[in-house]
N, C-alpha and C. Protein backbone atom coordinates (compact mmCIF):
# COMPACT_ATOMS: atom_id res chain seq x y z
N UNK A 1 0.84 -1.19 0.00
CA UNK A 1 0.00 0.00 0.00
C UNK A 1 0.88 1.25 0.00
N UNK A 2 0.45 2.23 -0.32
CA UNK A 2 1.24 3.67 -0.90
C UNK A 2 0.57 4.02 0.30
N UNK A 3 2.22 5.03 0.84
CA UNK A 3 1.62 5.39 2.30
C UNK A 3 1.77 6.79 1.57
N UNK A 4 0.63 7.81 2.15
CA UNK A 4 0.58 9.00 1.95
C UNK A 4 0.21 10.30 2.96
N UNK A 5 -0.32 9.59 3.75
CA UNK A 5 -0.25 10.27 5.26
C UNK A 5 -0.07 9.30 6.68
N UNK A 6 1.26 9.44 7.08
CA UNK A 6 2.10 8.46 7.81
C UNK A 6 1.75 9.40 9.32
N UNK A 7 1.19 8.64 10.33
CA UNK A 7 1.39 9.01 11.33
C UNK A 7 2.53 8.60 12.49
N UNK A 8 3.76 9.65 13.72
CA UNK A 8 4.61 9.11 14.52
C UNK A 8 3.85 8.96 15.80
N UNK A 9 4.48 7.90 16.30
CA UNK A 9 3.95 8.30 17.83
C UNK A 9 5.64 7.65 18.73
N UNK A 10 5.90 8.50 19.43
CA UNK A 10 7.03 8.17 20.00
C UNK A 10 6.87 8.09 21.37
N UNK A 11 7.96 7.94 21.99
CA UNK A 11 7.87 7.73 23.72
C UNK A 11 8.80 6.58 24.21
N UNK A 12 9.21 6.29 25.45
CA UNK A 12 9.99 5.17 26.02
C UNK A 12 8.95 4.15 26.01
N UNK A 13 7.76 3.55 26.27
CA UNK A 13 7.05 2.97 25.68
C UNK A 13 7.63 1.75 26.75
N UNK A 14 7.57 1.99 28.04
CA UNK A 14 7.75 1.35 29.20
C UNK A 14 7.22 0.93 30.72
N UNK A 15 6.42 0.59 30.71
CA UNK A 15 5.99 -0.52 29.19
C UNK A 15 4.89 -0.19 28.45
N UNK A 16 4.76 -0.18 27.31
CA UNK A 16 3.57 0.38 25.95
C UNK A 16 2.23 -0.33 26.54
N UNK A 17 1.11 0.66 26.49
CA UNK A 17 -0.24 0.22 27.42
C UNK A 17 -1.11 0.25 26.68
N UNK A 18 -3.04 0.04 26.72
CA UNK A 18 -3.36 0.35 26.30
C UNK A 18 -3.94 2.05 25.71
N UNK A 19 -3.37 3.12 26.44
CA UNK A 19 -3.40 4.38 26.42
C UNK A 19 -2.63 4.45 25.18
N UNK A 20 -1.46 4.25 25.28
CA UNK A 20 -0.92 4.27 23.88
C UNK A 20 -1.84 4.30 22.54
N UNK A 21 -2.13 2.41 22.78
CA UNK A 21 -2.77 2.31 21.42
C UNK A 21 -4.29 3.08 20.91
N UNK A 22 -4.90 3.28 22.21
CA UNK A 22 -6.29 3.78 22.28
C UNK A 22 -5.93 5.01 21.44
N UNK A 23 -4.70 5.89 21.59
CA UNK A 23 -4.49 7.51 21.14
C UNK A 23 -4.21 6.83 19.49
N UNK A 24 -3.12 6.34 19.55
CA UNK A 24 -2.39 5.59 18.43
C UNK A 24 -4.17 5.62 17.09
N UNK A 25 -5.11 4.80 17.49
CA UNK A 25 -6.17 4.04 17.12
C UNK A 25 -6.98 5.77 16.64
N UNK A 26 -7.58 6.11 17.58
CA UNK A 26 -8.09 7.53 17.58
C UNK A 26 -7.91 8.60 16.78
N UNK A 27 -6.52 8.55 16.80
CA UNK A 27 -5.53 9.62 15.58
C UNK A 27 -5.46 9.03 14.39
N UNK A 28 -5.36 7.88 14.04
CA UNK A 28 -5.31 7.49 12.94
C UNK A 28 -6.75 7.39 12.04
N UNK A 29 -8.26 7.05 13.24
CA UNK A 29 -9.08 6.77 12.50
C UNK A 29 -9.69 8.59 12.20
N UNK A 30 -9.69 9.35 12.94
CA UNK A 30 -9.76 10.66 12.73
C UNK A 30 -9.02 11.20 11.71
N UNK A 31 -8.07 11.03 11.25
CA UNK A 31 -7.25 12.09 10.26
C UNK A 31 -7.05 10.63 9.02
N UNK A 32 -7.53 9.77 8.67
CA UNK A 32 -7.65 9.02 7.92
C UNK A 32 -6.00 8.96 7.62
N UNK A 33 -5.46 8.16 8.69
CA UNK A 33 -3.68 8.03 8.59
C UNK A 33 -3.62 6.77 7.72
N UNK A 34 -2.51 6.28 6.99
CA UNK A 34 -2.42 5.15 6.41
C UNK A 34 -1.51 4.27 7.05
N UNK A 35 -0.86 4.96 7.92
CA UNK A 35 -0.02 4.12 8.74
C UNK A 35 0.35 4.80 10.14
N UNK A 36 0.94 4.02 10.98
CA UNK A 36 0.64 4.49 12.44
C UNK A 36 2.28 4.15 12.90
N UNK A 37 3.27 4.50 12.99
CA UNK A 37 4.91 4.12 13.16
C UNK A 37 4.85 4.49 14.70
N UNK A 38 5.37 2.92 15.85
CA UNK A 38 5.00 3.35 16.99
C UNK A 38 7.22 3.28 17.01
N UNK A 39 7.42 4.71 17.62
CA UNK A 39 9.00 4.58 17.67
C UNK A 39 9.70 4.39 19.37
N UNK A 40 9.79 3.27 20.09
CA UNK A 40 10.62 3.78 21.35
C UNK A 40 11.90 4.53 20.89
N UNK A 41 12.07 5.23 22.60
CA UNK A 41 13.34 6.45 21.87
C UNK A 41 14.27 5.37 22.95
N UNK A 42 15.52 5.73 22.31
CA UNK A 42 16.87 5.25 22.98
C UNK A 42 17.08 5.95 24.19
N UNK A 43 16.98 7.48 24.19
CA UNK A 43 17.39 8.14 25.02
C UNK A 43 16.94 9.57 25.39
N UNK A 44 15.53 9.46 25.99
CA UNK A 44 14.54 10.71 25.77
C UNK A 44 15.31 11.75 26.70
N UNK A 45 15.36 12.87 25.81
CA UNK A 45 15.84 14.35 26.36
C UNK A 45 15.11 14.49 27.51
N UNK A 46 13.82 14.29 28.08
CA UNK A 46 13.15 14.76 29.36
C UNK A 46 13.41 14.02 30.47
N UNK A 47 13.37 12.61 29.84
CA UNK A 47 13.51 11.70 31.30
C UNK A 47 15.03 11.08 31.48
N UNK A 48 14.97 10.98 32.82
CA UNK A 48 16.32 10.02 33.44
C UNK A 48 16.68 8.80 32.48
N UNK A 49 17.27 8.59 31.78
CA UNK A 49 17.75 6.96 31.43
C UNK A 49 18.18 5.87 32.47
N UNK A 50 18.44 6.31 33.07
CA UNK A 50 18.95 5.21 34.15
C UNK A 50 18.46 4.36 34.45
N UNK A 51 17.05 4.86 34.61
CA UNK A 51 15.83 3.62 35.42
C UNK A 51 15.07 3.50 34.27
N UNK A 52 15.37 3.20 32.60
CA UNK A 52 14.73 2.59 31.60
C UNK A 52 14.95 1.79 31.83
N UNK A 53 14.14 0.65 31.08
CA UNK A 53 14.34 -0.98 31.05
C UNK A 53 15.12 -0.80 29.53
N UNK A 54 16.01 -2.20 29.86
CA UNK A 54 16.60 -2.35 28.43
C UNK A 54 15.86 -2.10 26.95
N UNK A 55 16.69 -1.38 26.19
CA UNK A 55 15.93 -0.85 24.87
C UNK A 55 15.21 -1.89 24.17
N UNK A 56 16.19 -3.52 24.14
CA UNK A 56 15.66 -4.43 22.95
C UNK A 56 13.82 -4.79 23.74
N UNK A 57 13.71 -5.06 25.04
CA UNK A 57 13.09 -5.32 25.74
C UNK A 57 11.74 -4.51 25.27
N UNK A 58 12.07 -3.52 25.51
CA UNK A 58 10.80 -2.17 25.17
C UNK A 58 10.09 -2.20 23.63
N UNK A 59 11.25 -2.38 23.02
CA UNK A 59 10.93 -2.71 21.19
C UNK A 59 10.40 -3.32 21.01
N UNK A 60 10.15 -4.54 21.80
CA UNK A 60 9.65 -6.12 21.39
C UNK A 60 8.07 -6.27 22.24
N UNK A 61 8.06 -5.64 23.23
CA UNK A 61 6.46 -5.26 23.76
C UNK A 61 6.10 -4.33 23.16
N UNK A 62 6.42 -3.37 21.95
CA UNK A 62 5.58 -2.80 21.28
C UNK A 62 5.49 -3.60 20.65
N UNK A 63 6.18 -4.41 19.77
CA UNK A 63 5.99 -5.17 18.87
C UNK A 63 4.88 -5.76 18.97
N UNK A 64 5.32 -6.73 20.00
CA UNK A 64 3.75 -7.49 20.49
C UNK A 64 2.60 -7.07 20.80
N UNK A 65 2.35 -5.64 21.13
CA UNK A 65 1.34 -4.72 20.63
C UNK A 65 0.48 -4.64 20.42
N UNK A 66 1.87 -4.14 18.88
CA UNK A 66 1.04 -3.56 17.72
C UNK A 66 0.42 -4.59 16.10
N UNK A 67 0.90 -6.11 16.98
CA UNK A 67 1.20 -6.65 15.71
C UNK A 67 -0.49 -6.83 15.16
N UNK A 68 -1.78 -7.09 15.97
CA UNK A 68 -3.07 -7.17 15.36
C UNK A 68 -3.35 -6.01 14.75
N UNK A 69 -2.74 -5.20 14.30
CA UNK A 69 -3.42 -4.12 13.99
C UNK A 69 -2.51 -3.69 12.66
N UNK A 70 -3.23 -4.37 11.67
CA UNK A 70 -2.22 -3.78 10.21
C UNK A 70 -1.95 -2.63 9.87
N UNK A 71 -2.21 -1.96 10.68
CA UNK A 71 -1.90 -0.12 9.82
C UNK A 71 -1.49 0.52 11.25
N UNK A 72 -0.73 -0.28 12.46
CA UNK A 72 0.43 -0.26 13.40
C UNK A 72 1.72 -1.17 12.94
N UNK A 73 2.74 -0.47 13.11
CA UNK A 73 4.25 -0.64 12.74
C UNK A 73 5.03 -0.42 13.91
N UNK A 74 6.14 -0.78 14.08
CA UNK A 74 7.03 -0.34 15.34
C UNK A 74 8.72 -0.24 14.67
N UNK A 75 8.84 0.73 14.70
CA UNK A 75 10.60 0.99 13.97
C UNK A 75 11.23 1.36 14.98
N UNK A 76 12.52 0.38 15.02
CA UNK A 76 14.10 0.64 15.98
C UNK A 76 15.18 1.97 15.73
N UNK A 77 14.08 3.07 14.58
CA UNK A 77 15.17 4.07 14.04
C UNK A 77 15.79 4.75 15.19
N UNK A 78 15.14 4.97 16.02
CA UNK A 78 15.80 5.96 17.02
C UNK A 78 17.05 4.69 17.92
N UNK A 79 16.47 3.70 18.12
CA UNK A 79 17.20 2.64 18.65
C UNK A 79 18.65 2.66 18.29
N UNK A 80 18.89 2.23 16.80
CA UNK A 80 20.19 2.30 16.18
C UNK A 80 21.05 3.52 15.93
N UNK A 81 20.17 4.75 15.99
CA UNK A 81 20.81 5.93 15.80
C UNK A 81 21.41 6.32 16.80
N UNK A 82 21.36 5.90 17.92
CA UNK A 82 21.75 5.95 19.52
C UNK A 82 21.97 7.32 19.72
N UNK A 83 22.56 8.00 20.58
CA UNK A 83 22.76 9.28 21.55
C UNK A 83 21.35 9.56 21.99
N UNK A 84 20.81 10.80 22.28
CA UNK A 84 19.77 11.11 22.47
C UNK A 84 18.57 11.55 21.00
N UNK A 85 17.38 10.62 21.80
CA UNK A 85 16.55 10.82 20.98
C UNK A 85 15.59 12.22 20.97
N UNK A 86 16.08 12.49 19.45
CA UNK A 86 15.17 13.73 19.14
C UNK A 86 14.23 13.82 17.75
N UNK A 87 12.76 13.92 18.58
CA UNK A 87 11.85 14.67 17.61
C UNK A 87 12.11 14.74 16.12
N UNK A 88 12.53 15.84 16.19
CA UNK A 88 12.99 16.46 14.74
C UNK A 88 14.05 15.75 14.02
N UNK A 89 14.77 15.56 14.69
CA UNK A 89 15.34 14.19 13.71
C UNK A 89 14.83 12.84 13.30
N UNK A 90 13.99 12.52 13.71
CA UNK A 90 12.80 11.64 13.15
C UNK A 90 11.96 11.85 12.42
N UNK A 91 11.46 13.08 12.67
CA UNK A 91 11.05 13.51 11.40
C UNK A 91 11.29 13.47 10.01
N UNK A 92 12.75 14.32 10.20
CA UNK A 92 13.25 14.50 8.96
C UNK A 92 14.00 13.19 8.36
N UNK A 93 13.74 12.12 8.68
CA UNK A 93 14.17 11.01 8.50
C UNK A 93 13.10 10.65 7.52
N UNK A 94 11.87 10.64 8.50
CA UNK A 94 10.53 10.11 7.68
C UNK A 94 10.29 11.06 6.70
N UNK A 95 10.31 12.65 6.25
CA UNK A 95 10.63 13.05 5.17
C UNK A 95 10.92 13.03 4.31
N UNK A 96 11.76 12.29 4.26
CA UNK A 96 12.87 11.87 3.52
C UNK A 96 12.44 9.97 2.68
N UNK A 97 12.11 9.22 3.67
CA UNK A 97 11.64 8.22 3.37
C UNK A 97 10.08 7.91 2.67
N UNK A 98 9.54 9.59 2.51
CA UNK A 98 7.85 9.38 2.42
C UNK A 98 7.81 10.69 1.91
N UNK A 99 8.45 11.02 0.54
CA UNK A 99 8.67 12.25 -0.05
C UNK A 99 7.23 12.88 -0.80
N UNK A 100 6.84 13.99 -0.39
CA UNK A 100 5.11 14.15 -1.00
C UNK A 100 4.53 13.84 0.28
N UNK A 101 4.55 12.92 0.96
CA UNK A 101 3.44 12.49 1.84
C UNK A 101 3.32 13.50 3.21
N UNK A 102 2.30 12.90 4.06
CA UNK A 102 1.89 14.31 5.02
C UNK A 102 2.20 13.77 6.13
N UNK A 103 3.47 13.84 6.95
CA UNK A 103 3.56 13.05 8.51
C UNK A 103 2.64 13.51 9.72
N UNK A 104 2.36 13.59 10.87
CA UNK A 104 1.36 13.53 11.25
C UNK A 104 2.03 13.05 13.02
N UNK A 105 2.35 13.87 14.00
CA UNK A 105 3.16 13.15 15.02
C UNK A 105 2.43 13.46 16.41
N UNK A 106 1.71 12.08 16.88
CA UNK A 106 0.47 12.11 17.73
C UNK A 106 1.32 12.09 18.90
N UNK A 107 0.90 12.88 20.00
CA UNK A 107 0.99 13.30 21.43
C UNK A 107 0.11 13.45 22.30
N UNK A 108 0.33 13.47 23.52
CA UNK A 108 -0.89 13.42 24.54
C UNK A 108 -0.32 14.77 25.35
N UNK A 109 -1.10 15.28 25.98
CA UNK A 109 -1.16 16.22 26.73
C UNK A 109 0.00 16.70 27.54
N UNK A 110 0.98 15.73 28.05
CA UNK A 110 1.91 15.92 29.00
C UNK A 110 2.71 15.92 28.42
N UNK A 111 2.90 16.10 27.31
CA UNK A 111 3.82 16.08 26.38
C UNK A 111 4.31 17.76 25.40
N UNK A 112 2.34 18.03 25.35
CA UNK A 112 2.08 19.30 25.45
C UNK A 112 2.72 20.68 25.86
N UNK A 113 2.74 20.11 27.12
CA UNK A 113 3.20 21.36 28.15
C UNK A 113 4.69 21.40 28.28
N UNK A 114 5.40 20.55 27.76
CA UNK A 114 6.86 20.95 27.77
C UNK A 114 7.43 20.90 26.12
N UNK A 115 6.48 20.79 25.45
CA UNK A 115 7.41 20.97 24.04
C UNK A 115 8.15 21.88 23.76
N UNK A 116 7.73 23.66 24.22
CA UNK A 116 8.36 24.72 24.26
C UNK A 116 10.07 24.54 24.55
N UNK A 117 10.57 23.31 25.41
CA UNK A 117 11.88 23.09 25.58
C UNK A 117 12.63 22.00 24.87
N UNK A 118 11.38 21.66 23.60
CA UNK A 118 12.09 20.47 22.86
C UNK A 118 13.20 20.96 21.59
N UNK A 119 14.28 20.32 21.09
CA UNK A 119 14.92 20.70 20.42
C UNK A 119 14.09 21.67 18.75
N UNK A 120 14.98 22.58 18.45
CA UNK A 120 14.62 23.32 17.30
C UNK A 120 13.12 23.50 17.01
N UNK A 121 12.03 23.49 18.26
CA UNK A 121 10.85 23.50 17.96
C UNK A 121 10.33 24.61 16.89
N UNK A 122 11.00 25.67 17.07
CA UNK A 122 10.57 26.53 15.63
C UNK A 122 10.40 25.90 14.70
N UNK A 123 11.82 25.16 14.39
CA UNK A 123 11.67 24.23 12.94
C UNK A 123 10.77 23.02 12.62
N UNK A 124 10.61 22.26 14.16
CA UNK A 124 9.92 21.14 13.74
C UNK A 124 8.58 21.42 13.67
N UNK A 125 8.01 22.80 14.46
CA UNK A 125 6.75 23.13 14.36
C UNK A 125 6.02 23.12 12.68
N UNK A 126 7.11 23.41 11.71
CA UNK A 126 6.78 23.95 10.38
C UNK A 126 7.18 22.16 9.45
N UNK A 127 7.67 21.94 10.02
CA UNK A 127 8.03 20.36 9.43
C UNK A 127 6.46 19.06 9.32
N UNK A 128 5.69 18.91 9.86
CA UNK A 128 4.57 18.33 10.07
C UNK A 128 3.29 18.42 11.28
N UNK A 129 2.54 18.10 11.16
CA UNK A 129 1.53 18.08 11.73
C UNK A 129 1.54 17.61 13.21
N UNK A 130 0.49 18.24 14.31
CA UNK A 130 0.76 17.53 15.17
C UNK A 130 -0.56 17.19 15.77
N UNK A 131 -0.84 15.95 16.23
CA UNK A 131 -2.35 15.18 16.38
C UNK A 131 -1.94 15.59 18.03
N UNK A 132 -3.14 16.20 19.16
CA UNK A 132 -2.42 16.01 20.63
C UNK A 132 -3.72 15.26 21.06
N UNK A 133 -3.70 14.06 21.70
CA UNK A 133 -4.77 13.85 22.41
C UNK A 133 -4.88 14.19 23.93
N UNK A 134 -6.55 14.36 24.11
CA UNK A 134 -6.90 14.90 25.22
C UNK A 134 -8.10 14.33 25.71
N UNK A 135 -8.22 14.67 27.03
CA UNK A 135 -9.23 13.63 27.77
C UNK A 135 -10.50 14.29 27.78
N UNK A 136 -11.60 14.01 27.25
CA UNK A 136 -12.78 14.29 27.02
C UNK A 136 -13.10 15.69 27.85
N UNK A 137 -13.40 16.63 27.09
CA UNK A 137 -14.46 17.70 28.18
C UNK A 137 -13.11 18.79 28.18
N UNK A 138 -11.97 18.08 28.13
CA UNK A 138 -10.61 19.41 28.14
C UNK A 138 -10.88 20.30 27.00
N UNK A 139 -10.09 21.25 27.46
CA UNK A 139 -10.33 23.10 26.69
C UNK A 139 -9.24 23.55 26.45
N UNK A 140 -8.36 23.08 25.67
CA UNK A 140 -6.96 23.69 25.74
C UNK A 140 -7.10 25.09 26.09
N UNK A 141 -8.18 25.63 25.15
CA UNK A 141 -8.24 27.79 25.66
C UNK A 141 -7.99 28.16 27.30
N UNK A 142 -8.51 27.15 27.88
CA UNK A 142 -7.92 27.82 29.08
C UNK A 142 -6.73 27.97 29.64
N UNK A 143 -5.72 27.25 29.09
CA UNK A 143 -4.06 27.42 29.52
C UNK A 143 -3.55 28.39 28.25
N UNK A 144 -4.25 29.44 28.99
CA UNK A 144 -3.70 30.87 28.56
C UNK A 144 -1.99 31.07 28.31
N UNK A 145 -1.12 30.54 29.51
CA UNK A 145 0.35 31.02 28.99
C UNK A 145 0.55 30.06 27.86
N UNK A 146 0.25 28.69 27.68
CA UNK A 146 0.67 27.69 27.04
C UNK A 146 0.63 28.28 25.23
N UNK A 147 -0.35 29.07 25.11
CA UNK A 147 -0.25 29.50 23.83
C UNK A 147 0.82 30.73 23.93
N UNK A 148 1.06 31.09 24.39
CA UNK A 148 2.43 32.30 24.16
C UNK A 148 3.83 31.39 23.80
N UNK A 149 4.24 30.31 25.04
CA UNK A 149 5.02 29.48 25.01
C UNK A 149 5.90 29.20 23.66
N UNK A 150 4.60 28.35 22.70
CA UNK A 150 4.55 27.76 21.35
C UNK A 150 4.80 28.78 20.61
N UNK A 151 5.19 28.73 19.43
CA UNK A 151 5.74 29.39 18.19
C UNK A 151 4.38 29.36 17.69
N UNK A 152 3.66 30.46 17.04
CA UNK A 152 2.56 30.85 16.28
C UNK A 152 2.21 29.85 15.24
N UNK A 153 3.57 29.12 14.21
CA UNK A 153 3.37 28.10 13.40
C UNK A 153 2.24 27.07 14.29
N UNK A 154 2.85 26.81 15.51
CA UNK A 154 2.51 25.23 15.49
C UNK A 154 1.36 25.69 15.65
N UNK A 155 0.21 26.18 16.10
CA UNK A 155 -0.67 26.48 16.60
C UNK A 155 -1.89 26.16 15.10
N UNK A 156 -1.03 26.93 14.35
CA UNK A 156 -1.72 26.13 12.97
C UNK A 156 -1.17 24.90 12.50
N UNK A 157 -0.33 24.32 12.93
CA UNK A 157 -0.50 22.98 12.72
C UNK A 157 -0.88 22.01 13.76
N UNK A 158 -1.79 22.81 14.53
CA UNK A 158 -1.76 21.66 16.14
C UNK A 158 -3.64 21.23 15.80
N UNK A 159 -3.78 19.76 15.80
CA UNK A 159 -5.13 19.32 16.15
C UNK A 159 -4.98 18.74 17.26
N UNK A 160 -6.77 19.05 17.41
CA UNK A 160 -6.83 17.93 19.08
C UNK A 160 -7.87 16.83 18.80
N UNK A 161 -7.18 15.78 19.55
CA UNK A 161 -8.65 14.95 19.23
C UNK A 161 -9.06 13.83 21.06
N UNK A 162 -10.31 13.96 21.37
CA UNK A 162 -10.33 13.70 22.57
C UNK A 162 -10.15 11.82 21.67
N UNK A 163 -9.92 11.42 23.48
CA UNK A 163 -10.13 9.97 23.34
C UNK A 163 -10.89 9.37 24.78
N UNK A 164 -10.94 8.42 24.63
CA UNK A 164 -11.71 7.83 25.66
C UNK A 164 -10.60 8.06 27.00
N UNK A 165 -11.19 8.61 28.49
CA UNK A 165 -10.07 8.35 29.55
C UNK A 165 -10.43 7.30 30.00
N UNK A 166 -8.59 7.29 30.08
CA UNK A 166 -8.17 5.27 30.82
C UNK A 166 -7.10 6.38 31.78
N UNK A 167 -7.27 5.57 32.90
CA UNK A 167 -6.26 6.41 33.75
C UNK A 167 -5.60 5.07 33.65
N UNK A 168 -4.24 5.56 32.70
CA UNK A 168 -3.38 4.32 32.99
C UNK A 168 -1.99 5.06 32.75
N UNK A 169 -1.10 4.26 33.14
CA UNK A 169 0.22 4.89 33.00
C UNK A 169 1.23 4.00 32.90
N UNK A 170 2.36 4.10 31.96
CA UNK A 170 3.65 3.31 32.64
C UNK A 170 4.03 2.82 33.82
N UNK A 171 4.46 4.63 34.10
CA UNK A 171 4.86 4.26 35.91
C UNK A 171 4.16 3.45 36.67
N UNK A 172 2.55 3.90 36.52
CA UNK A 172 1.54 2.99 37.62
C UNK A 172 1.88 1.30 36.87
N UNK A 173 1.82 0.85 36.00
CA UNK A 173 2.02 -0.52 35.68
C UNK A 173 3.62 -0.99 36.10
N UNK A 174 4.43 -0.20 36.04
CA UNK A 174 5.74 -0.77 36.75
C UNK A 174 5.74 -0.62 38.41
N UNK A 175 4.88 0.34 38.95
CA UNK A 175 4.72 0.60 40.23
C UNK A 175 3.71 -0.77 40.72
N UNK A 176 2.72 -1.25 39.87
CA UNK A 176 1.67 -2.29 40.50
C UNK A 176 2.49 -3.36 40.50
N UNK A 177 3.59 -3.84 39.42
CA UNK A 177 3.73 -5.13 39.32
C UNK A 177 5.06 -5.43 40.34
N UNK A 178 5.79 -3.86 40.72
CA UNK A 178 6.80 -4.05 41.65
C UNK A 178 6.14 -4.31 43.04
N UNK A 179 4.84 -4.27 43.40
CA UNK A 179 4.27 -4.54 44.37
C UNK A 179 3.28 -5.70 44.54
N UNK A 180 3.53 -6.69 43.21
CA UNK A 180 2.68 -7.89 43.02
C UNK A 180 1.44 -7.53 42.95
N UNK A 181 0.71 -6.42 42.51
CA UNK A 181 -0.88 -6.23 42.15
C UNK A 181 -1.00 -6.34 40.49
N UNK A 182 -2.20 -7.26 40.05
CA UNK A 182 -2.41 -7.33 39.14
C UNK A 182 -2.62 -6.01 38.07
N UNK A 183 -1.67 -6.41 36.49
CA UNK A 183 -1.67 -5.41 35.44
C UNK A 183 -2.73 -6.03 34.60
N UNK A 184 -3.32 -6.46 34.66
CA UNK A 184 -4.32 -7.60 33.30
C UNK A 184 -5.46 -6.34 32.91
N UNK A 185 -5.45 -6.06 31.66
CA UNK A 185 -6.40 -5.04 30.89
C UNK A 185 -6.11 -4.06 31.11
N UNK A 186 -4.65 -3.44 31.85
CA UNK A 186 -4.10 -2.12 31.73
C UNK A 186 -2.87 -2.20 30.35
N UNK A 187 -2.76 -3.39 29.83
CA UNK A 187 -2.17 -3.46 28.32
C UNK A 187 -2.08 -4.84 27.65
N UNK A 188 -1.89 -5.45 26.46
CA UNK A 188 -2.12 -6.52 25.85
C UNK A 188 -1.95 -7.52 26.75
N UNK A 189 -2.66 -8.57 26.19
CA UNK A 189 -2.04 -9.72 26.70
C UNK A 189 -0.94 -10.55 27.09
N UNK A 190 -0.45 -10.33 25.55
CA UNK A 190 0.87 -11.11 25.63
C UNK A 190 1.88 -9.94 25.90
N UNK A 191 1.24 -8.66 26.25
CA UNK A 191 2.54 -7.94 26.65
C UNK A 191 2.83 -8.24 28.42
N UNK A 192 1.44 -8.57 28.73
CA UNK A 192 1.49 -8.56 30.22
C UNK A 192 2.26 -9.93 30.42
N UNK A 193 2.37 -11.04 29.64
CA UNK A 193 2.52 -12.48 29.55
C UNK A 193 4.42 -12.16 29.62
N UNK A 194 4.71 -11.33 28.81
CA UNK A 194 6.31 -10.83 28.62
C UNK A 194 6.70 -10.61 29.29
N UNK A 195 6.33 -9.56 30.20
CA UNK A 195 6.49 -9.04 31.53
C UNK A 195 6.71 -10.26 32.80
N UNK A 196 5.67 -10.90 32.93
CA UNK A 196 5.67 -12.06 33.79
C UNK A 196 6.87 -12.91 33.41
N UNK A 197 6.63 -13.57 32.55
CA UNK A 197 7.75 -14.54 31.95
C UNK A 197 9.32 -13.68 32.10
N UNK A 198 9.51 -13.12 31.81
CA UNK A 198 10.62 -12.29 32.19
C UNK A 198 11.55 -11.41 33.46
N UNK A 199 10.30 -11.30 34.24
CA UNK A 199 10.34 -10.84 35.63
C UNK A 199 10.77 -9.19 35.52
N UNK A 200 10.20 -8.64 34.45
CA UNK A 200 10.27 -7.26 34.56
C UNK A 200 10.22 -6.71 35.56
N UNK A 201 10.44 -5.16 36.22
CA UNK A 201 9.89 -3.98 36.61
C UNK A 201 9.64 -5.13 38.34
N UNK A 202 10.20 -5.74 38.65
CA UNK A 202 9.95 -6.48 39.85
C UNK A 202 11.31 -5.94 41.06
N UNK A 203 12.09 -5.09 40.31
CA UNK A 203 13.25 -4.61 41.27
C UNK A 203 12.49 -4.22 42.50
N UNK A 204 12.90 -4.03 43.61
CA UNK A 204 12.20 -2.80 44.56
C UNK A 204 11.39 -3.11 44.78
């Protein structure tokens, strides 16, 4: 299939939940995406690395995922490119690989509020689209400074699209299972099955 509007979704993806895919699912069926590229980063500019779980580890529970869902993908680009992972250089990667086509790079809210400190955001603001999801009934208009923050571009390239709220989180799924409380329907099956079999996130 000829991909022509490619959607990113990035993150440490530690471990990848169903929040993920629910946004992932949402953004794609809203903006009629042809493909959905889920990327773990090697080495996210915001958070600590230290207390990631191993990279191959993280890759392979998206994998397991995303695999029912034909128009979800999972690429190691940021993986192999190693140093710190940035945004805009992913982009311009997929640019490059999907020449003509319209990229499309879905985010959630908390992601939102600190982009203002992400690398070359002037530039990447003007580089592609950005899908943000948000939890039903939210008003972005009311975080008055948050629009000064942003560069005027992105603002025309920023959609929102609500999704269903799941209060779920990484942390809370590495926090439940380090305390032996059940993760079952806070993400796939066989991702939760990986986890077990492996003895993930059980340090502490």
């Amino acid at each position: 299939m000829t991909v022509t509007s490619l959607g990113i979704i990035g993150g440490t993806f530690d471990p990848v939940h169903f929040g993920h895919l629910i946004a992932a699912e949402c953004a794609r069926a809203e903006f009629g995406l042809d493909r959905v590229i889920f990327i773990p980063a090697r080495i996210p500019p915001h958070k600590d690395a230290r207390g990631i779980l191993d990279e191959d580890k993280r890759y392979h529970m998206v994998d397991l995922a995303v695999r029912n869902n034909p128009a979800f993908e999972v690429s190691d680009l940021e993986l192999k490119r190693g140093g710190v992972s940035y945004t805009i250089d992913t982009i311009e990667h997929y640019q490059k690989a999907y020449p003509g086509g319209s990229i499309s790079f879905i985010m959630g809210l908390d992601s939102l509020f600190i982009l203002d400190t992400w690398k070359d955001i002037e530039r990447l603001a003007q580089m592609c689209r950005f899908i943000i999801v948000t939890r039903p009934g939210y008003n972005i208009h009311d975080e008055e400074k948050l629009w000064d923050r942003l560069p005027k571009v992105f603002w025309r390239q920023a959609d929102f699209v609500p999704i269903p709220g799941l209060d779920i989180s990484s942390s809370d799924i590495r926090k439940r299972v380090s305390q032996g409380k059940p993760i079952r329907y806070m993400l796939p099956e066989n991702v939760e099955r990986f986890i077990r079999e492996n003895h993930l996130y059980q340090e502490g």
